[in-house]
Protein backbone atom coordinates (compact mmCIF):
# COMPACT_ATOMS: atom_id res chain seq x y z
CA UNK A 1 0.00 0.00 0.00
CA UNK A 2 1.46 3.03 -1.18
CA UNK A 3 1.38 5.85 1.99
CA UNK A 4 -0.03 8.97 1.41
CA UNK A 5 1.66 11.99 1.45
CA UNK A 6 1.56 14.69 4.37
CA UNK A 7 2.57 18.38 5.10
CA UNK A 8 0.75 21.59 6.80
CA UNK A 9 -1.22 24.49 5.20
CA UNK A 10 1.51 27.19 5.00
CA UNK A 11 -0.68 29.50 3.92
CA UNK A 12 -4.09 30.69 3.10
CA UNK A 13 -4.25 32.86 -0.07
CA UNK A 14 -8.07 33.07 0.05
CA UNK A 15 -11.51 31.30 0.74
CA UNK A 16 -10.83 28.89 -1.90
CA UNK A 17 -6.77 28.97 -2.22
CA UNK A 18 -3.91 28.01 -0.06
CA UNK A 19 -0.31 26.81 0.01
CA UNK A 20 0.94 23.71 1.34
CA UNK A 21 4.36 23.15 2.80
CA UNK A 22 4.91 20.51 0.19
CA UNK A 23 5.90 20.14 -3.33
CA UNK A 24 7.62 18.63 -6.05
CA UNK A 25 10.42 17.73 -3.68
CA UNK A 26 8.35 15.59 -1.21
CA UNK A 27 6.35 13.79 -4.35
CA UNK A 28 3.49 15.99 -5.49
CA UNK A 29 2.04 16.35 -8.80
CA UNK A 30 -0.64 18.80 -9.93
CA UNK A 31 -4.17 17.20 -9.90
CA UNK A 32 -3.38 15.60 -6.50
CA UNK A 33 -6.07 15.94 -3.94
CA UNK A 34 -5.32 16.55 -0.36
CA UNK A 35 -7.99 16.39 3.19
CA UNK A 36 -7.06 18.96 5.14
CA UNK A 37 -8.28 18.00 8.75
CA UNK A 38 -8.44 19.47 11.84
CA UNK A 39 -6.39 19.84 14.86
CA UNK A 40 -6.31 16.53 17.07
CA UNK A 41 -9.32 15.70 19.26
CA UNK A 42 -8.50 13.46 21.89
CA UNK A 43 -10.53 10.51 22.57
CA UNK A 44 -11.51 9.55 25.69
CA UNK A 45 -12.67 6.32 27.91
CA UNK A 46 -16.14 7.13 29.39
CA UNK A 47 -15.80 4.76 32.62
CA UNK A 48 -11.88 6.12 33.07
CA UNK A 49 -11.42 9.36 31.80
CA UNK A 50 -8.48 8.01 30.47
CA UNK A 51 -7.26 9.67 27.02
CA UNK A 52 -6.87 6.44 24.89
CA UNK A 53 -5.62 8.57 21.48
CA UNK A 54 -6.46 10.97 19.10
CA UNK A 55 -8.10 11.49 15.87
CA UNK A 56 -8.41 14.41 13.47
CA UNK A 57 -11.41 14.50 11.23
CA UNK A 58 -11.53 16.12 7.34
CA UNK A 59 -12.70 19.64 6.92
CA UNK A 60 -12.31 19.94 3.15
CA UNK A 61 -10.56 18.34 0.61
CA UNK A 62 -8.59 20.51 -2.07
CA UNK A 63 -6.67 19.95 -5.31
CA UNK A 64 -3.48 20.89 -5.89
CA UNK A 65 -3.10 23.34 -9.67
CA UNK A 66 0.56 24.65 -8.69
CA UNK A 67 3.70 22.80 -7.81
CA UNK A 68 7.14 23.81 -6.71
CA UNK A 69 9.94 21.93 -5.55
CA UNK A 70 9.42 23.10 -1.70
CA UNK A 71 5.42 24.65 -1.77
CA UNK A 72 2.08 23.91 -3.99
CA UNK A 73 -0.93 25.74 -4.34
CA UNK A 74 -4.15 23.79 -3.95
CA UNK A 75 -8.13 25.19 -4.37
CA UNK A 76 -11.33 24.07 -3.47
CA UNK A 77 -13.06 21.87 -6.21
CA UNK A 78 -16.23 20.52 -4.70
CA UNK A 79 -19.04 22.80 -5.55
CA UNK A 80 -22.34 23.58 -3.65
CA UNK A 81 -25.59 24.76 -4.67
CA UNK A 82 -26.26 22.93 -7.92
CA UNK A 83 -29.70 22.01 -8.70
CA UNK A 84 -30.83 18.65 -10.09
CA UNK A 85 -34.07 17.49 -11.45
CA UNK A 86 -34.41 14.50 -9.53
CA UNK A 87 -31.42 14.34 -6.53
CA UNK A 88 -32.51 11.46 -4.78
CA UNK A 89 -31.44 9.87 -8.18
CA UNK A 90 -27.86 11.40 -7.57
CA UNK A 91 -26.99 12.25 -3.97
CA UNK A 92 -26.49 9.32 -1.02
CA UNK A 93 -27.39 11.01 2.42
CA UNK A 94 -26.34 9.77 5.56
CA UNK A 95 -28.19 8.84 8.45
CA UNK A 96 -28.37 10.91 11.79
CA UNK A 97 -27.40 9.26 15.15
CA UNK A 98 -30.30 10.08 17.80
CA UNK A 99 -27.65 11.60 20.08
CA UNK A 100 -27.05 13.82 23.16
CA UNK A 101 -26.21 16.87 21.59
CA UNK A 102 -24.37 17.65 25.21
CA UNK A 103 -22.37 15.17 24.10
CA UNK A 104 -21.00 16.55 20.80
CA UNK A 105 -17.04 16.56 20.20
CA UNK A 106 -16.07 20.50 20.26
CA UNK A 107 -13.11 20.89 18.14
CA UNK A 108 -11.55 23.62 15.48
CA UNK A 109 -13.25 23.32 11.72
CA UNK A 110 -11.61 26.25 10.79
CA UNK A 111 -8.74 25.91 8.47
CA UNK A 112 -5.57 27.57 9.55
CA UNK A 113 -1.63 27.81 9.08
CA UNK A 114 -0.42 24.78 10.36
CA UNK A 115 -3.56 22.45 9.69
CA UNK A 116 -2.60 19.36 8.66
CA UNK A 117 -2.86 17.85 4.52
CA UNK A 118 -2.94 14.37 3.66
CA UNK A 119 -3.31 13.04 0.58
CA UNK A 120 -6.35 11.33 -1.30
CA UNK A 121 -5.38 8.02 -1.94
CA UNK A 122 -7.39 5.54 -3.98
CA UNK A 123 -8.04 2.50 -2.09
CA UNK A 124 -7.26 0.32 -5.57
């Protein structure tokens, strides 16, 4: 299994643009996709209170349209807001756990400097 590669968000150039820490150098082609996730939530034993690790979870995934040998520039390519005749024909929802909302993880879904890329692999 081929592992994926990883670097940071070095910097956001706008709502849909940023620049990742990694480039030609470190393996990355344009039309490479990248999850950007967010910081690490810890996870924790409910009878213990014992931390037994940590996850991150994907905010967005982006494409990458600009590589250097150190940097590349990725963008948003998932689009929202498009109207189909018939969408239960196209779109796969997911079901809703009946849950205690007190219960929710609170974490960081806000893309930043330093959150962390790692690439789309396909699973073939």
């Amino acid at each position: 299994m081929v592992e994926p590669i990883k670097g940071k968000v070095a910097q956001i150039l706008s709502e849909y643009e940023l620049a990742l820490n990694i480039g030609s150098d470190n393996g990355v082609e344009k039309g490479m996709r990248f999850a950007i996730h967010s910081s690490p939530i810890a996870i924790f034993d409910p009878d213990t209170k014992e931390e037994m690790g940590q996850i991150t979870l994907e905010m967005e995934h982006v494409e990458v349209y600009e590589v250097q040998k150190r940097f590349s520039l990725a963008r948003t390519f998932s689009f929202t807001g498009i109207s189909v005749p018939y969408p239960s024909l196209f779109t796969q929802s997911q079901k809703k756990l009946s849950v205690d909302r007190g219960d929710l993880v609170k974490y960081e879904a806000t893309i930043k400097v330093g959150s962390i890329a790692v690439q789309i692999v396909d699973k073939k």
